[in-house]
Protein backbone atom coordinates (compact mmCIF):
# COMPACT_ATOMS: atom_id res chain seq x y z
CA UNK A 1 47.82 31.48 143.26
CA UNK A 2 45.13 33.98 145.32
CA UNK A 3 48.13 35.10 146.76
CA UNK A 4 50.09 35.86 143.81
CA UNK A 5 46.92 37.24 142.20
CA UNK A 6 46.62 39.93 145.25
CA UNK A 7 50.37 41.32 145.20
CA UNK A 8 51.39 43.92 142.64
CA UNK A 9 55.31 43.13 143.02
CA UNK A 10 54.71 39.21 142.37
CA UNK A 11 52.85 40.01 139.28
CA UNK A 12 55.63 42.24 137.77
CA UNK A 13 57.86 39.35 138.80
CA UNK A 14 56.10 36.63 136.70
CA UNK A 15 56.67 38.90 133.33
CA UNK A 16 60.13 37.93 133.62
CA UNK A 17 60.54 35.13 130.62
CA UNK A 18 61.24 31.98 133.06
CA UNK A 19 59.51 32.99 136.25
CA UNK A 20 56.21 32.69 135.95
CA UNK A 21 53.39 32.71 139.26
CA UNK A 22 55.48 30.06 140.85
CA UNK A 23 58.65 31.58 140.83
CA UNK A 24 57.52 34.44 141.08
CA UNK A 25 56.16 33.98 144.33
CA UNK A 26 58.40 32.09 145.45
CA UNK A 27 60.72 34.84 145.48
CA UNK A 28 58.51 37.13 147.44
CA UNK A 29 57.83 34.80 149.72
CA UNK A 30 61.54 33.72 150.12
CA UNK A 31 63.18 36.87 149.81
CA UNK A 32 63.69 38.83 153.07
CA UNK A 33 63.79 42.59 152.42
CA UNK A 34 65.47 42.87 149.14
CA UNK A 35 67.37 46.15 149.92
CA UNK A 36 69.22 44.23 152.27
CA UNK A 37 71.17 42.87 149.31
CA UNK A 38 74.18 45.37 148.07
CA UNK A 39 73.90 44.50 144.61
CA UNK A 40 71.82 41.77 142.24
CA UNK A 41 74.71 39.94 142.48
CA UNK A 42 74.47 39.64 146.04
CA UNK A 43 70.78 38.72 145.81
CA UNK A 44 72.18 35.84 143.10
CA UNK A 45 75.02 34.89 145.68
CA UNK A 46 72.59 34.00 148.68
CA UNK A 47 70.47 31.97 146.36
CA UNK A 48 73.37 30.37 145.64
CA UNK A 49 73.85 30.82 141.29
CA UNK A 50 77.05 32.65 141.65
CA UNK A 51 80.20 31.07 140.55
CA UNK A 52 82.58 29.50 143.55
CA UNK A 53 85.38 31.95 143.31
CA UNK A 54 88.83 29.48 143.26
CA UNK A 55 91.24 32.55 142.62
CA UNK A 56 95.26 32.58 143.59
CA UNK A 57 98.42 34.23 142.78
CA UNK A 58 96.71 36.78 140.61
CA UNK A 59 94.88 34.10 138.63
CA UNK A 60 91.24 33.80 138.37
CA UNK A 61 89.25 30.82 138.62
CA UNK A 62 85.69 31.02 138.65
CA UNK A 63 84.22 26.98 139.49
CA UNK A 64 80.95 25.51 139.83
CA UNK A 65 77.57 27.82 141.85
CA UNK A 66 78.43 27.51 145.53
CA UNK A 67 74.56 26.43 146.50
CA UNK A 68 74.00 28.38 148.91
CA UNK A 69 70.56 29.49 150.03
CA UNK A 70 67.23 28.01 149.94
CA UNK A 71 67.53 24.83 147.37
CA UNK A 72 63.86 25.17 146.13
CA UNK A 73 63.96 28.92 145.12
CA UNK A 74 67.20 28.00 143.56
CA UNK A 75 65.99 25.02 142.02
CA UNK A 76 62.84 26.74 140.41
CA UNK A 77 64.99 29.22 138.84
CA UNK A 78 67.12 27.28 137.36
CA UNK A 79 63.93 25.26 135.95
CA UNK A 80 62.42 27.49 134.41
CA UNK A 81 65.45 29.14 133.04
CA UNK A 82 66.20 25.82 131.24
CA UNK A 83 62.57 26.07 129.37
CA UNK A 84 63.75 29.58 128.33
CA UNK A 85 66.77 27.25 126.85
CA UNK A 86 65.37 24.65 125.42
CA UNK A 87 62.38 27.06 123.45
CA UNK A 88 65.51 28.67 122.52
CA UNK A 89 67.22 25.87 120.98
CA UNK A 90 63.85 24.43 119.24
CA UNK A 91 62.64 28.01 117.71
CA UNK A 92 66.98 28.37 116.72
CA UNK A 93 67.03 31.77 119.09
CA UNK A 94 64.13 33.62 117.27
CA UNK A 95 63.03 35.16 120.04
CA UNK A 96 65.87 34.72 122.72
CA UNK A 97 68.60 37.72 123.43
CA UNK A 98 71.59 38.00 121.42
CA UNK A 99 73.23 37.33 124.78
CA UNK A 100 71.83 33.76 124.79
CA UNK A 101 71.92 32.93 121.48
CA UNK A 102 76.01 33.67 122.00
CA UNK A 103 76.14 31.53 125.30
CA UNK A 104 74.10 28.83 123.73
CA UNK A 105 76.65 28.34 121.09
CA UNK A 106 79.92 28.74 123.22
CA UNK A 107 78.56 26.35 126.55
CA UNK A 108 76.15 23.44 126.91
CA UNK A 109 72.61 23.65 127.49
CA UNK A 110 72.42 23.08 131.20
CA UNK A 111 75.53 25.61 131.46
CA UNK A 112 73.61 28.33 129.62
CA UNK A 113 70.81 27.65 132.21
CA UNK A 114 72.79 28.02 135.26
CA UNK A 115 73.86 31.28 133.94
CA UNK A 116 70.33 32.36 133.01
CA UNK A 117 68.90 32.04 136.26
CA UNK A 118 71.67 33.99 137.62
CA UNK A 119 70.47 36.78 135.52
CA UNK A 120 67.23 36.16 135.85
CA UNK A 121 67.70 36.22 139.56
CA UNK A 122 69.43 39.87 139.06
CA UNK A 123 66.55 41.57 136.71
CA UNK A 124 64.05 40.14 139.96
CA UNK A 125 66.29 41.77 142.64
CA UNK A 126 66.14 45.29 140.45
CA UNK A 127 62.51 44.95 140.00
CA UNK A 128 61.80 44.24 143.84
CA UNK A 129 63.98 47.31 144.79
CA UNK A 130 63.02 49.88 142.37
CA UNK A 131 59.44 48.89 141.71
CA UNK A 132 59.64 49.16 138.24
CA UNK A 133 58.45 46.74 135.24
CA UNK A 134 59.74 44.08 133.23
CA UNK A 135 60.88 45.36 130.01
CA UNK A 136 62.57 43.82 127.62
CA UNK A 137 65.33 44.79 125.29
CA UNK A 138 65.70 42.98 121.81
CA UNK A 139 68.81 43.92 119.34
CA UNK A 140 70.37 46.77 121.26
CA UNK A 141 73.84 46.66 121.68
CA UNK A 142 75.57 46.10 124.60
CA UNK A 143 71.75 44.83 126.32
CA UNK A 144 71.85 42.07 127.88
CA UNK A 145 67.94 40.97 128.84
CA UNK A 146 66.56 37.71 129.11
């Protein structure tokens, strides 16, 4: 927790709804240099939330995460993504995104959360590279934040 205390980037992590100090270490700590990564959904794919791609003749299939990467980063993400859910479903998406609320009522609970910490996974990769803060976006069309 010092730790987390001392570094700038790992606090604007934790302002992320579902990260916390935890994750939001964890990610620092995990993450080698994020520009590395092409794109946040790179960053998502070597953590392993992104969709195992089953595609053929023109027709695509998208299956289960592929679980790649570190299983603890993965697995924190994905916890704390499903209390982001589950406040969601008790408070009847008050204060969660439009995009949620939607997902919540079209796949199951432990679905939505999969697909959460894929995002939330993105939003961390653009705040590492850019340096900028966690802000979030309520009602606007077409936004899509946690």
């Amino acid at each position: 927790m010092a730790w987390h205390r001392a570094n700038e980037c790992s606090q604007r992590l934790a302002k992320i709804p579902g990260v916390g100090p935890i994750g939001a270490a964890l990610l620092m700590m995990k993450t080698p240099d994020p520009h590395l990564f092409k794109s946040g959904r790179a960053f998502a794919a070597w953590i392993g939330l992104t969709p195992r791609d089953h595609s053929t003749g023109g027709k695509t299939r998208l299956g289960r995460i592929t679980r790649a990467g570190d299983e603890v980063l993965r697995s924190t993400l994905v916890v704390g993504a499903t209390a982001v859910v589950s406040h969601a479903r008790r408070t009847n998406g008050k204060n969660a995104s439009s995009w949620l609320r939607e997902l919540l009522e079209r796949k199951k609970p432990k679905l939505a959360a999969v697909a959460l910490a894929n995002k939330i996974a993105r939003i961390a990769w653009k705040l590492m590279v850019s340096g900028e803060h966690y802000k979030r976006l309520l009602q606007q069309p077409g936004a899509a934040a946690v």
